[in-house]
N, C-alpha and C. Protein backbone atom coordinates (compact mmCIF):
# COMPACT_ATOMS: atom_id res chain seq x y z
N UNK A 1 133.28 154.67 37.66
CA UNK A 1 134.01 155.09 38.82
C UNK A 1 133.16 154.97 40.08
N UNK A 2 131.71 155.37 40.15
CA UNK A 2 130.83 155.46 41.04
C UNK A 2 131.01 153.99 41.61
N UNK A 3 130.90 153.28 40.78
CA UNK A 3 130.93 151.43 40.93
C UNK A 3 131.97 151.09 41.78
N UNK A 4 133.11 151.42 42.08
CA UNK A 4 134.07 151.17 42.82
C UNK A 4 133.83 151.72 43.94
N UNK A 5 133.44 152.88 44.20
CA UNK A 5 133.16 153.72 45.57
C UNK A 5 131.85 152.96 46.49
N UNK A 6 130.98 152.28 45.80
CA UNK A 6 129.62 151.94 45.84
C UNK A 6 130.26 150.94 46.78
N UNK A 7 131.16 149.70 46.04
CA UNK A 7 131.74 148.16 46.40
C UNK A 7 132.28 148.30 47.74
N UNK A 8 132.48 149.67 48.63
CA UNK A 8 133.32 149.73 49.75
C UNK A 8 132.24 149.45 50.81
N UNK A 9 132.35 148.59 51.36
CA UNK A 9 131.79 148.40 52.45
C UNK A 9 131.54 149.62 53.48
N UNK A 10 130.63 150.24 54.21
CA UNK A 10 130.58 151.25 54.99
C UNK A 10 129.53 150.31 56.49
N UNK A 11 129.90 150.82 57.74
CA UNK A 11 129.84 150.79 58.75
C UNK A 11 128.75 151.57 59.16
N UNK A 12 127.25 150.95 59.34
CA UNK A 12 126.37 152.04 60.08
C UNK A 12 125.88 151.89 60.86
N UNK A 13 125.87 150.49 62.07
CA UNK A 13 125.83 150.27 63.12
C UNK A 13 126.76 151.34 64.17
N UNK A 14 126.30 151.43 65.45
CA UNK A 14 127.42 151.75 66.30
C UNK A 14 127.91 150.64 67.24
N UNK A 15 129.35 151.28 67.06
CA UNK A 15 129.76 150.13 68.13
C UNK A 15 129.92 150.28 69.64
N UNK A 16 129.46 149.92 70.42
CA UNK A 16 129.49 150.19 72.14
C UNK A 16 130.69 149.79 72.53
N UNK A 17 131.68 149.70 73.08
CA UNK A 17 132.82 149.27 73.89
C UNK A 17 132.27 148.28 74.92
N UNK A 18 131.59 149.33 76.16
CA UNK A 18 130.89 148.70 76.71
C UNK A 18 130.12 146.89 76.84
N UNK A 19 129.33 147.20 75.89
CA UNK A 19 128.78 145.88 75.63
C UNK A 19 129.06 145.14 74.99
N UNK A 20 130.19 145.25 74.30
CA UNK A 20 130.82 144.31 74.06
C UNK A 20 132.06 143.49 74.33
N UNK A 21 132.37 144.19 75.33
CA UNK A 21 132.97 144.39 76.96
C UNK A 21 132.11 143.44 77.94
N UNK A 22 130.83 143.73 77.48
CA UNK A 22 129.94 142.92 78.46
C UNK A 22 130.25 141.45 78.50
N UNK A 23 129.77 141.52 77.21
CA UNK A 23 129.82 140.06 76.66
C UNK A 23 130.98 138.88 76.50
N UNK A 24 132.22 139.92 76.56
CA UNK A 24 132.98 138.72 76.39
C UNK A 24 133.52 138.56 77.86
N UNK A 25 132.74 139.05 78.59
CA UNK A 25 132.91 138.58 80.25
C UNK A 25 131.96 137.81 81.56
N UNK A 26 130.99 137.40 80.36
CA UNK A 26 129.97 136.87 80.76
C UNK A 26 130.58 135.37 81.06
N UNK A 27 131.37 134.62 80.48
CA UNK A 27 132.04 133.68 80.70
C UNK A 27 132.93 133.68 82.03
N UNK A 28 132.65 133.19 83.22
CA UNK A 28 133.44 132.95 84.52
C UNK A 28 134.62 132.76 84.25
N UNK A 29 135.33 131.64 83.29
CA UNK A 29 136.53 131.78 82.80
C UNK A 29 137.26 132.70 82.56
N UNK A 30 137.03 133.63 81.61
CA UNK A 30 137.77 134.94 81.12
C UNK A 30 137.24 135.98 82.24
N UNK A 31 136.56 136.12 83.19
CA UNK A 31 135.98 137.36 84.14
C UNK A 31 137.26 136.71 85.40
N UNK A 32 137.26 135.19 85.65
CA UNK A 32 138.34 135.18 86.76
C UNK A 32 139.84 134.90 86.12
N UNK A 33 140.02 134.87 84.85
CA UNK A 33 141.77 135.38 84.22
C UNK A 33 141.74 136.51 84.10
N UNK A 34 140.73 137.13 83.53
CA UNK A 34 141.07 139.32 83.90
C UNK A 34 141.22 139.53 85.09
N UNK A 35 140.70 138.74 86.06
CA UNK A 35 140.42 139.47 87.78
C UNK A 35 141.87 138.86 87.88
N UNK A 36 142.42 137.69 87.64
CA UNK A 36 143.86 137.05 88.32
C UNK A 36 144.86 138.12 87.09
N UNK A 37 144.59 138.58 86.16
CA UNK A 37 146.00 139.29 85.05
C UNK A 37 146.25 140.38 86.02
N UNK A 38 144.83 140.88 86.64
CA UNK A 38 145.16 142.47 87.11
C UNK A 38 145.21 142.43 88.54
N UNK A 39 145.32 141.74 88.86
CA UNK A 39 145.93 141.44 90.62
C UNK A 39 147.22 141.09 90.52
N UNK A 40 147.60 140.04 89.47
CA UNK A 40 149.12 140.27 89.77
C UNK A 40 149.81 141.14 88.81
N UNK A 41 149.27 142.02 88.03
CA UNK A 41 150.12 143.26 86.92
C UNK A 41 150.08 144.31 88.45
N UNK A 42 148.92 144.05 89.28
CA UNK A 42 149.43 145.29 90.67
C UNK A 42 150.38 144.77 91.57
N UNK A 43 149.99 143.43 91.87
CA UNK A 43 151.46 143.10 92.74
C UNK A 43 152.84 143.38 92.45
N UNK A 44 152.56 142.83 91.14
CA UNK A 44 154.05 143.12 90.72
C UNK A 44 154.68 144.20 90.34
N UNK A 45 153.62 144.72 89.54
CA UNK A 45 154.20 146.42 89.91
C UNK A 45 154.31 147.26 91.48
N UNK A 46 153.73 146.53 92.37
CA UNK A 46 153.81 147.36 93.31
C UNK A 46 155.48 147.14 93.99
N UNK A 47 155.86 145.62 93.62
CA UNK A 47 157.00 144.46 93.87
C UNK A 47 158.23 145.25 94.00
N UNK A 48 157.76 145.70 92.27
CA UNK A 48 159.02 146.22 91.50
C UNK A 48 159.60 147.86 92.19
N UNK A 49 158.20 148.49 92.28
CA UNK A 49 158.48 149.57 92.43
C UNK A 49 159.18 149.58 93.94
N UNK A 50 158.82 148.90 95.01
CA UNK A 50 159.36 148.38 95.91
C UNK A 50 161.14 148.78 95.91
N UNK A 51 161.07 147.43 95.13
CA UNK A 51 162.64 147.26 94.53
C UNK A 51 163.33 148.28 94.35
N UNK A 52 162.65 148.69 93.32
CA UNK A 52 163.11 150.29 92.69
C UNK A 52 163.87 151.22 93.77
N UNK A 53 162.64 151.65 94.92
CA UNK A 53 163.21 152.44 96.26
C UNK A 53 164.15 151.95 96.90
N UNK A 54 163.85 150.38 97.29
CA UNK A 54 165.36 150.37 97.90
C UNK A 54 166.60 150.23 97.44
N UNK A 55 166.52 149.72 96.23
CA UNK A 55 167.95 150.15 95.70
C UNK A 55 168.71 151.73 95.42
N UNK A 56 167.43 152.45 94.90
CA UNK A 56 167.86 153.58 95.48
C UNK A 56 168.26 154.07 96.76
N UNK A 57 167.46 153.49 97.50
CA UNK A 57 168.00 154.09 99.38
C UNK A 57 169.57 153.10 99.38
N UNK A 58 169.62 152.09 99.39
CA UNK A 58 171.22 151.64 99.06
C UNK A 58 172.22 152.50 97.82
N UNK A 59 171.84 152.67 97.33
CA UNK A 59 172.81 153.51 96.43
C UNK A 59 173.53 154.82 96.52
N UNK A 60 171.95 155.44 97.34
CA UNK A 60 172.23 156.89 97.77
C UNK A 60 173.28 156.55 99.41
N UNK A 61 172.81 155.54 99.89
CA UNK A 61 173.83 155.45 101.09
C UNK A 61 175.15 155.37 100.68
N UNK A 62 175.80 154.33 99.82
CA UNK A 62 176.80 153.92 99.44
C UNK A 62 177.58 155.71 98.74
N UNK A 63 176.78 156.10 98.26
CA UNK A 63 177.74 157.12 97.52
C UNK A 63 177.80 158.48 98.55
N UNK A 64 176.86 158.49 99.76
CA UNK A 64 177.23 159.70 101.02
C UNK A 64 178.35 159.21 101.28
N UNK A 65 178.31 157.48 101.67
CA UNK A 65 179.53 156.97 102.67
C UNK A 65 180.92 157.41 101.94
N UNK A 66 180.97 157.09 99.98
CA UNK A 66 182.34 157.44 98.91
C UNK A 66 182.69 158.81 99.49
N UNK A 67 181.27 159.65 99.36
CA UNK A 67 181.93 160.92 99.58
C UNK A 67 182.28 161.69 100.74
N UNK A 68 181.94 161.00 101.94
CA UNK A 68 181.90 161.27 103.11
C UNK A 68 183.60 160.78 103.57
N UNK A 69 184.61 159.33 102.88
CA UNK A 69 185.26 158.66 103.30
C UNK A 69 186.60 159.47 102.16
N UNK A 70 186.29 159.93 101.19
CA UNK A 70 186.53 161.01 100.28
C UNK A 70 187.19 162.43 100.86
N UNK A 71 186.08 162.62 101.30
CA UNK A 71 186.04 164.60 102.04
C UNK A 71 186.85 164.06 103.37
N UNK A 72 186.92 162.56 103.80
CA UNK A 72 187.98 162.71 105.24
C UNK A 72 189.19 162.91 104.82
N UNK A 73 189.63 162.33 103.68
CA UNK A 73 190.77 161.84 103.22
C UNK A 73 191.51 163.23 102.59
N UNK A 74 190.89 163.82 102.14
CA UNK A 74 191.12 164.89 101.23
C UNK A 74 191.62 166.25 102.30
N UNK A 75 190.62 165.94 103.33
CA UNK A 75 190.38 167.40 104.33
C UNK A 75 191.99 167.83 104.80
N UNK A 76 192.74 166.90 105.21
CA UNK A 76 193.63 167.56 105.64
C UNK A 76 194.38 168.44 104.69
N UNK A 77 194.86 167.43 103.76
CA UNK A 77 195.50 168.71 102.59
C UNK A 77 195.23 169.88 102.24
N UNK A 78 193.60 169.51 102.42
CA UNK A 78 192.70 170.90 101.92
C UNK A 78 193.28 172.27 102.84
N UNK A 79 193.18 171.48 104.24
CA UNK A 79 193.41 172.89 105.13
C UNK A 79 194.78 173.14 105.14
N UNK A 80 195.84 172.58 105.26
CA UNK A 80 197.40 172.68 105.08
C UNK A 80 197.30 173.87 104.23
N UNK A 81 196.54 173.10 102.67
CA UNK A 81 197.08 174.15 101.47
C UNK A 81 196.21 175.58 101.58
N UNK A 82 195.22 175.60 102.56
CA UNK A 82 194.50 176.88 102.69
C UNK A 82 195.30 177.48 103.72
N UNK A 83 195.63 177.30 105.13
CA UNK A 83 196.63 178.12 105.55
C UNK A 83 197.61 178.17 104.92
N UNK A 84 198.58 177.26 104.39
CA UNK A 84 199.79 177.97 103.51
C UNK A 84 199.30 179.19 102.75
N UNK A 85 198.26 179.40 101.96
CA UNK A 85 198.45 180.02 100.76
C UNK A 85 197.73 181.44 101.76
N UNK A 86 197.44 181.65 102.96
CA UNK A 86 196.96 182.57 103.64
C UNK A 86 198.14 183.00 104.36
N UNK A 87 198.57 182.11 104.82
CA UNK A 87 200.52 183.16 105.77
C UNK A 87 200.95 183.56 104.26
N UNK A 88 200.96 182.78 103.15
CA UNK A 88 202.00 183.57 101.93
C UNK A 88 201.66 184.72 101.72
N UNK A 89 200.14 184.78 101.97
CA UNK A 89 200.01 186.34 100.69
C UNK A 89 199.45 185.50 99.45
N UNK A 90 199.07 186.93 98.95
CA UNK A 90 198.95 186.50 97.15
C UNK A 90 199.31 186.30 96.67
N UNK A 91 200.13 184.85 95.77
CA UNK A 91 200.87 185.12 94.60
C UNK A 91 201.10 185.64 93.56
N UNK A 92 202.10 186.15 93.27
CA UNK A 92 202.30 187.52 92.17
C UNK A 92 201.79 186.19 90.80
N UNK A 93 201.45 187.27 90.07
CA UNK A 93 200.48 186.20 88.65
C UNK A 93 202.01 186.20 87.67
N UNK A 94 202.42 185.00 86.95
CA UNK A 94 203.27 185.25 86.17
C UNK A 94 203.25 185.54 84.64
């Protein structure tokens, strides 16, 4: 049984991130495609998020104007049926 446990390979180096980080950026190639991935992963996120706001600022306009063109339309009835039901009195509950 020991014999099987023995056969497992074990790990006793440490591994640095860092430097080995270093190394695979020592190459000008891969140091100016990381510098160009993460200039445009910010542009474009900055693009998007952009986007994002103004469609919100259009959206939120569009739905003041529904409810604004809404509450005109509505208003008169509203007040008709609030003075009527104020000269009536209370209606008796049936």
């Amino acid at each position: 049984m020991n014999q099987h446990i023995d056969a497992i390979p074990v790990l006793t180096d440490i591994v640095d991130d860092a430097v080995r980080g270093a190394a695979a950026t020592t190459d000008p190639t891969v140091a100016f495609l990381e510098a160009l991935e993460a200039h445009l992963t910010a542009t474009i996120h900055e693009h998007a998020d952009e986007l994002v706001h103004n469609a919100c600022r259009e959206m939120e306009a569009l739905l003041l104007e529904q409810v604004s063109d809404r509450l005109k339309a509505e208003l008169p009835s509203l007040v008709a049926r609030v003075i009527l039901e104020h000269f009536r009195g209370p209606q008796p509950a049936n």
